[in-house]
Protein backbone atom coordinates (compact mmCIF):
# COMPACT_ATOMS: atom_id res chain seq x y z
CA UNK A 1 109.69 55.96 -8.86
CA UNK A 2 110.70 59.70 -8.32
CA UNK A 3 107.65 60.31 -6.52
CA UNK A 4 108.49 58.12 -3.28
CA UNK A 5 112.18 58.95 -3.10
CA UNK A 6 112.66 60.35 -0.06
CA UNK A 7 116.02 59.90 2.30
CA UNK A 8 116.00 56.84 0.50
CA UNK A 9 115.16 54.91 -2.64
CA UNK A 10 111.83 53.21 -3.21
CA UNK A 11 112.58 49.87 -3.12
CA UNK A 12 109.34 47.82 -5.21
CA UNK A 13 110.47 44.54 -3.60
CA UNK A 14 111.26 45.26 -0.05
CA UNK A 15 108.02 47.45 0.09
CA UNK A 16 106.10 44.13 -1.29
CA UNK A 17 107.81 42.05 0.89
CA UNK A 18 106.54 44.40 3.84
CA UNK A 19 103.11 44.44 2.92
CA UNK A 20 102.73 40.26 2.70
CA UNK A 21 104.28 40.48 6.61
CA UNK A 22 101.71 43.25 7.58
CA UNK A 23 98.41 41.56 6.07
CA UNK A 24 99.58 38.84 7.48
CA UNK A 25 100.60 39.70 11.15
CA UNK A 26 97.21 41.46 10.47
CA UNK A 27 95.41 37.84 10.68
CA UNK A 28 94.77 37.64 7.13
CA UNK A 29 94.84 34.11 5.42
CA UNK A 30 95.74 34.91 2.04
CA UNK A 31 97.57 37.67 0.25
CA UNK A 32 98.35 38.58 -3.63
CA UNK A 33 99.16 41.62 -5.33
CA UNK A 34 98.02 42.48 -9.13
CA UNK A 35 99.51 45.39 -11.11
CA UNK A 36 97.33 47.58 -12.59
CA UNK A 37 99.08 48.64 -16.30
CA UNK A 38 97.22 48.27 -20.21
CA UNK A 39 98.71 44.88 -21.07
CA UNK A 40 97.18 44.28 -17.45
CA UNK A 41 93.60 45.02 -17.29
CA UNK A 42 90.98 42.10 -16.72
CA UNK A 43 89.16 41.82 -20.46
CA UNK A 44 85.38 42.87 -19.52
CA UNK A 45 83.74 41.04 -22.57
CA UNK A 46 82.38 38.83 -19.86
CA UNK A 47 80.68 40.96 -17.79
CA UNK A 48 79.28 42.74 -20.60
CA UNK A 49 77.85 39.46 -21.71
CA UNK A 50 76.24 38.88 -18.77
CA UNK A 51 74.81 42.13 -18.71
CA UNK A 52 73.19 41.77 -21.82
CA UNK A 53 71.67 38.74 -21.00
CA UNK A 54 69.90 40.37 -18.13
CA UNK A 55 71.69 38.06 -15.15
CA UNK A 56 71.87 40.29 -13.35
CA UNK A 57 68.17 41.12 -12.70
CA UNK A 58 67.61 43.99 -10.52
CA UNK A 59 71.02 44.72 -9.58
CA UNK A 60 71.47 47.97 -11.18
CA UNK A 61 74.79 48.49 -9.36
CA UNK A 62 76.66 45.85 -11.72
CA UNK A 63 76.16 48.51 -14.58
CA UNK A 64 78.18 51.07 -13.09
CA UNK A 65 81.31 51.80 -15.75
CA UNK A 66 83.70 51.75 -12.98
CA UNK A 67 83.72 48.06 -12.82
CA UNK A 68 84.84 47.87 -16.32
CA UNK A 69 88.02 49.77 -15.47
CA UNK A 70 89.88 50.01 -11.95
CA UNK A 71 91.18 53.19 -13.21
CA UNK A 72 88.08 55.09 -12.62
CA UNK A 73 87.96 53.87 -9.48
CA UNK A 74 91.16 55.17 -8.03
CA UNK A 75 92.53 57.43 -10.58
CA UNK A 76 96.19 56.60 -10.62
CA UNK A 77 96.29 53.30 -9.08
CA UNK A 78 99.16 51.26 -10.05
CA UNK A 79 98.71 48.15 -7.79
CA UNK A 80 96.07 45.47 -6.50
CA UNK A 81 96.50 43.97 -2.91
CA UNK A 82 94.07 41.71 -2.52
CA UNK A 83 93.59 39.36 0.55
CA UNK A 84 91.06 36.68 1.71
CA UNK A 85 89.69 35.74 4.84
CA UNK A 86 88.92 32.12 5.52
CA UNK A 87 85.30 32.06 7.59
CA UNK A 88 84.26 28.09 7.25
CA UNK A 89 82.52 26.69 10.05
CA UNK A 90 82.21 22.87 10.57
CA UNK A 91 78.91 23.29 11.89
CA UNK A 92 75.86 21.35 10.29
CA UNK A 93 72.69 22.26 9.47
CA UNK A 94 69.91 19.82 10.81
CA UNK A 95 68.31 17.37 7.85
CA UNK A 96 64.57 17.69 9.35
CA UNK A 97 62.36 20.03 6.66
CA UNK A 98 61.38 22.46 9.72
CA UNK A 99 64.37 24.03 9.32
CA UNK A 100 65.80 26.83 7.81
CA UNK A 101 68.62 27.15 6.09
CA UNK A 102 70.96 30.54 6.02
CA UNK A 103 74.75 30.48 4.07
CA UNK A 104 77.30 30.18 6.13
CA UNK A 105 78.47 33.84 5.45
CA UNK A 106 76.06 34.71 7.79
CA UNK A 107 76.22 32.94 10.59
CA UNK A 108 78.50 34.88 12.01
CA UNK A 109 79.50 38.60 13.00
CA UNK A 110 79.23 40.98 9.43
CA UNK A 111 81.87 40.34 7.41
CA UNK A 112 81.96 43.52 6.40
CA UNK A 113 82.93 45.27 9.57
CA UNK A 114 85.48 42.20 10.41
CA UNK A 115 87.30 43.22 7.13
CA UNK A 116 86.89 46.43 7.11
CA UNK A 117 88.64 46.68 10.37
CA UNK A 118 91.76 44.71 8.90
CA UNK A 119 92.39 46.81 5.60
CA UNK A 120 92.02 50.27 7.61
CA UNK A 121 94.78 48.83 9.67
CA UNK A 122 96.64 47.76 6.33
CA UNK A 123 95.99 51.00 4.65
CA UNK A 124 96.93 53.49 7.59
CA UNK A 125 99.89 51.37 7.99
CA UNK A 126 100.68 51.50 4.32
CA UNK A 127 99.79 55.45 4.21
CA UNK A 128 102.52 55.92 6.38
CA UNK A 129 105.46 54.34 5.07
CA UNK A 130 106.07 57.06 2.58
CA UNK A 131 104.45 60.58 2.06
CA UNK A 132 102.82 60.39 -1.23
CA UNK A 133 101.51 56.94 -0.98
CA UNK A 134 97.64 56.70 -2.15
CA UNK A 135 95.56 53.94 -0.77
CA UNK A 136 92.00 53.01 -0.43
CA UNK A 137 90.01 49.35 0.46
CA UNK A 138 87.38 48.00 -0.25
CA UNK A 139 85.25 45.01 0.58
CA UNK A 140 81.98 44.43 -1.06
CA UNK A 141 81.50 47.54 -0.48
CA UNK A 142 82.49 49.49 -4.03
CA UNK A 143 82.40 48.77 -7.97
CA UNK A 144 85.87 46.27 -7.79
CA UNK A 145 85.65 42.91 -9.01
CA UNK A 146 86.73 41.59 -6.36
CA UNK A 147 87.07 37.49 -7.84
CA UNK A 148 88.69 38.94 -10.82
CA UNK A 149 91.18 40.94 -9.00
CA UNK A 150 91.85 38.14 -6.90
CA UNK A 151 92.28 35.55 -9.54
CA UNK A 152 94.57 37.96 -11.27
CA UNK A 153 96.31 38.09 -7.66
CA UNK A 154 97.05 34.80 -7.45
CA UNK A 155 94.75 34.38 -4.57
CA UNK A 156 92.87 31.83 -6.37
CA UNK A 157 90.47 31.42 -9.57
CA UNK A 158 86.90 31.77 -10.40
CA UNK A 159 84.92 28.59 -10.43
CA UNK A 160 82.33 27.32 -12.51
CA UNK A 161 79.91 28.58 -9.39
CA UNK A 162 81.24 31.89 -10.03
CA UNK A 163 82.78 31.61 -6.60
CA UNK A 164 86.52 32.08 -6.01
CA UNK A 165 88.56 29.03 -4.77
CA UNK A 166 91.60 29.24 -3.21
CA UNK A 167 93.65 26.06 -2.71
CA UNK A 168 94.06 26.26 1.15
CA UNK A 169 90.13 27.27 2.25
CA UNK A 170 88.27 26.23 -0.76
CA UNK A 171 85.65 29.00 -1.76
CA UNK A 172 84.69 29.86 2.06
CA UNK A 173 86.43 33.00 1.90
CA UNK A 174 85.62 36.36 2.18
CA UNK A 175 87.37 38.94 -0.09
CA UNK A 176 89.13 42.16 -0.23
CA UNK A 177 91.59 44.97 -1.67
CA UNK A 178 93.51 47.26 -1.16
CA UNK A 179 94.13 49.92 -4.16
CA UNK A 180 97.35 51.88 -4.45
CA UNK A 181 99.66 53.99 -6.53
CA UNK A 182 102.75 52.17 -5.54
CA UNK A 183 104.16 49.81 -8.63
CA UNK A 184 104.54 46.59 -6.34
CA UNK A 185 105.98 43.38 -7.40
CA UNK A 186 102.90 41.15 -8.84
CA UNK A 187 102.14 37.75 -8.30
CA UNK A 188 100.99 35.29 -10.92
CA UNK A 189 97.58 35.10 -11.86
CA UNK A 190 96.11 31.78 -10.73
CA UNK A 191 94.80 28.98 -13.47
CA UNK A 192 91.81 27.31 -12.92
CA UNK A 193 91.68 23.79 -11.41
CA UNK A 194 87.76 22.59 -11.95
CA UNK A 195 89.16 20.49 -14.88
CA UNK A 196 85.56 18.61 -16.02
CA UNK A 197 84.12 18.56 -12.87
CA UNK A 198 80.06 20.18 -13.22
CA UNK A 199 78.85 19.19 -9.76
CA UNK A 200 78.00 22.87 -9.11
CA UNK A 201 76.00 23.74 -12.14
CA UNK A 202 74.30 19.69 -12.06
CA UNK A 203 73.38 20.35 -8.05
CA UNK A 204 71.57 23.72 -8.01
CA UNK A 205 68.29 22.73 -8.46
CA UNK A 206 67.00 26.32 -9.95
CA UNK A 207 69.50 25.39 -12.82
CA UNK A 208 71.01 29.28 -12.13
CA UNK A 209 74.51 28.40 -13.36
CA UNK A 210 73.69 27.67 -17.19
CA UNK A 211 77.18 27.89 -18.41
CA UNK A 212 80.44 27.80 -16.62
CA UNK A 213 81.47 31.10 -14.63
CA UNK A 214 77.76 32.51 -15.53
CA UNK A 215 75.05 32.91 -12.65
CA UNK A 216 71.45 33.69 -13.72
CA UNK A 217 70.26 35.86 -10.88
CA UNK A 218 66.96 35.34 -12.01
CA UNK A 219 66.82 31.63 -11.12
CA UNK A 220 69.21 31.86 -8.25
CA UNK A 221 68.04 31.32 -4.65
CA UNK A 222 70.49 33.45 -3.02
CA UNK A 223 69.72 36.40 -5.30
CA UNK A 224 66.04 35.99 -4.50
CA UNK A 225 66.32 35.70 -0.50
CA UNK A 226 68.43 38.51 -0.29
CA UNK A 227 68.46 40.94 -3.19
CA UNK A 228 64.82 40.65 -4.35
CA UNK A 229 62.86 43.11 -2.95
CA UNK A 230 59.52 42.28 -4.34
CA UNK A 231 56.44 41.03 -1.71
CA UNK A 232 56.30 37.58 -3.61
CA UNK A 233 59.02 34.87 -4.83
CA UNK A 234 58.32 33.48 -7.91
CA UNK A 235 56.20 30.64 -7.11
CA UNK A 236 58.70 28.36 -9.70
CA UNK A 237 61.44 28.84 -7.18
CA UNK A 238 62.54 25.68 -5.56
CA UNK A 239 63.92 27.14 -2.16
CA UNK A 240 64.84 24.08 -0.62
CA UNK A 241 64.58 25.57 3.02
CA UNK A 242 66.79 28.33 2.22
CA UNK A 243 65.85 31.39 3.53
CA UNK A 244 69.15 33.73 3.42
CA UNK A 245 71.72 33.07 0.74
CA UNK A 246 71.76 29.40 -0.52
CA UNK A 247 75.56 26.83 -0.25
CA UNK A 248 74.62 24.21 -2.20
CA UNK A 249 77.15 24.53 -4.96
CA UNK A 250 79.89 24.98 -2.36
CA UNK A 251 78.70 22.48 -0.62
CA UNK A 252 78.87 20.01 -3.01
CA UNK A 253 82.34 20.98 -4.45
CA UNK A 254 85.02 18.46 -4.45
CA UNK A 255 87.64 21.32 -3.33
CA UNK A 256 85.79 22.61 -0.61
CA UNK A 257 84.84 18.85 0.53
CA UNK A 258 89.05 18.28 0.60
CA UNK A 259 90.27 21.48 2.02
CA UNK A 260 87.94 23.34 3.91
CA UNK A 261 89.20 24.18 7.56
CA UNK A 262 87.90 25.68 10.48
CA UNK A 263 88.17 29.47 10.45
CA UNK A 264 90.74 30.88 13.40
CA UNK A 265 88.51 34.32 13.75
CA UNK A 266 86.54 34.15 17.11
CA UNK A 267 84.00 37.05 15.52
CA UNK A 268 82.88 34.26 12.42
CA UNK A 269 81.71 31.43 14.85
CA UNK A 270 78.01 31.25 14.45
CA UNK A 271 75.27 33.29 16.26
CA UNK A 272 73.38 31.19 18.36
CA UNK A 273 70.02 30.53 16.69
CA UNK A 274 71.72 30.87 12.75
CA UNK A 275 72.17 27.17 12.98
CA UNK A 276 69.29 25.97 12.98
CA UNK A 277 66.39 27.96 12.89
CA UNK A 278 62.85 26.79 12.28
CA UNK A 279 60.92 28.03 9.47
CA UNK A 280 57.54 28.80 11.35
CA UNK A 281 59.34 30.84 14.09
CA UNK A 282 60.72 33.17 10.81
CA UNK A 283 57.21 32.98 8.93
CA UNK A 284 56.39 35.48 11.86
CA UNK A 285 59.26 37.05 12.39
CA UNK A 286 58.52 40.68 14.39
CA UNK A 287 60.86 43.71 14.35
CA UNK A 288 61.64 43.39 17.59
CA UNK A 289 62.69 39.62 17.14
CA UNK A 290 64.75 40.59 14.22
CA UNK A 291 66.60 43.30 16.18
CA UNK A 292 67.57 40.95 18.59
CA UNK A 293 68.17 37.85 16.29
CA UNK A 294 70.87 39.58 13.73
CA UNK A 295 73.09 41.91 15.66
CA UNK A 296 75.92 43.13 14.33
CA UNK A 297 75.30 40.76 11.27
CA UNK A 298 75.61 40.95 7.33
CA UNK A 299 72.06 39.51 7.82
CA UNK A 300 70.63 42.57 8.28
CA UNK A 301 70.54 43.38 4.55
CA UNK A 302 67.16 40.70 4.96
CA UNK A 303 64.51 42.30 6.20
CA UNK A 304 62.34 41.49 8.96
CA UNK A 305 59.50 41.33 6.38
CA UNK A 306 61.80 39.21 3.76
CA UNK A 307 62.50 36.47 6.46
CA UNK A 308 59.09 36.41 7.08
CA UNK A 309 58.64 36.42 2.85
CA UNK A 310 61.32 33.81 2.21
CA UNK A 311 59.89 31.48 5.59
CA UNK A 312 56.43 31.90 3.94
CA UNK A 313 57.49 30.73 0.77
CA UNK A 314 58.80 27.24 1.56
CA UNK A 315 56.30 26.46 4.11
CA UNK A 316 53.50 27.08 0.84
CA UNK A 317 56.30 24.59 -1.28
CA UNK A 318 55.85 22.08 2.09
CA UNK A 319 52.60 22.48 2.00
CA UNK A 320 51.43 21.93 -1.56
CA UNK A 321 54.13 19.46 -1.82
CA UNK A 322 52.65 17.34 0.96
CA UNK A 323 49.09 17.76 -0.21
């Protein structure tokens, strides 16, 4: 590659080789690389599907071309790093129905800013290896399929949840990527391991997974705790006592049951208080409460007046249930 010869030769292999030790020594778990050529290119007949069939609800930013095609993106990108964060917590919820129930994701400092602090590091170290290297990251934060890229990374594959799992953490992993114009060696992309196992799409009980892969964000309770921004739920919704996100189809995975492990980062141990919260204390959530409940947490994206919505919502279930 003419365009990164310096005093010496680009080298594709000892420049991959580099980056694995870096994203490592960087405390990630997990590393792959994808290239990014036209026999390449993750097929988006999938995601147009889904789009078509509305599962996607209000989330107008799934539409956005750029997903279909990495390219537009990161004009000239030539290379994929993606990496994975393990953030599982042992921790269990308490059974009693006063509870509420948040995702593990959250229980924890915002993922976000925890991997956005890593692949700055990774791609101002990267930026400086040669003068005309291009890099940007992302995580959650742009229009890259992440699980796709990943899969085609080697990372791991995408489950019949729609989740990724990886071999060593399960699906509690966060994800993200690193975009280049350096031709690095790829990995191979990862083949799927669910075999005939369905205890995802048999335990949700809003029946939001109707096909393998496919999530029907219309029916799913994490989509409607955090995403929906409307005053009421739909009053079909079984909640469950979930009031931010919703693990039951991790949870009951026979992958994350075997290989789940304790997360090594300090910053994803839970909050105090995301454990086990009770669902009449969040029915009347106030701002300031909320301030001081989710600092510094991806939990912010729920408003003060959606905890108080989503609270609300299962206590009426309780209720009517009980009466």
């Amino acid at each position: 590659m003419d365009e990164f010869s310096s005093e010496r030769e680009f080298d594709p292999s000892a420049m991959t080789l580099a980056i694995r030790q870096k994203t490592l020594e960087l405390g990630f778990h997990k590393v792959g690389i994808a290239a990014v050529d036209d026999r390449n290119l993750p097929t988006v007949d999938a995601l147009q599907r889904w789009l078509a069939q509305g599962y996607h609800a209000d989330m107008t930013w799934m539409t956005n071309p750029k997903r279909q095609d990495i390219r537009q993106v990161m004009p000239g990108v030539r290379s994929v790093i993606c990496v994975a964060l393990n953030y599982y917590s042992p921790e269990q919820r308490p059974a009693g129905a006063e509870y509420a129930k948040i995702a593990r994701y959250g229980w924890g400092r915002d993922y976000h800013k925890v991997l956005h602090k890593k692949l700055k590091a990774l791609t101002l170290w990267l930026q400086d290896q040669e003068e005309n290297i291009q890099a940007r990251y992302y995580a959650d934060t742009g229009p890259v399929p992440d699980k796709v890229w990943a899969e085609r990374a080697g990372i791991g594959w995408i489950a019949k949840n729609g989740n990724l799992i990886t071999r060593d953490y399960g699906s509690w992993v966060f994800l993200g990527e690193v975009l280049t114009n350096l031709e690095l060696i790829p990995d191979r992309p990862h083949t799927a391991h669910c075999g005939t196992c369905t205890r995802c799409m048999e335990a949700c009980p809003t029946g939001a997974i109707p096909s393998p892969t496919v999530v029907d964000a219309n029916r799913c309770i994490a989509y409607h705790t955090i995403e929906n921004r409307a005053d009421t739920l739909p009053a079909t919704l079984d909640l469950q006592g979930w009031v931010a996100g919703c693990d039951i189809c991790q949870d009951v995975c026979p992958w994350n049951q075997r290989f789940a492990q304790p997360t090594d980062i300090l910053e994803f141990q839970p909050y105090s208080g995301n454990i086990a919260p009770t669902l009449a204390a969040l029915s009347q959530l106030s701002e300031a409460d909320y301030e001081q409940r989710f600092p510094a947490s991806a939990l912010r994206r729920i408003k003060a007046w959606m905890w108080r919505r989503n609270a609300q919502a299962n206590l009426s279930a309780q209720s009517q249930q009980n009466s």
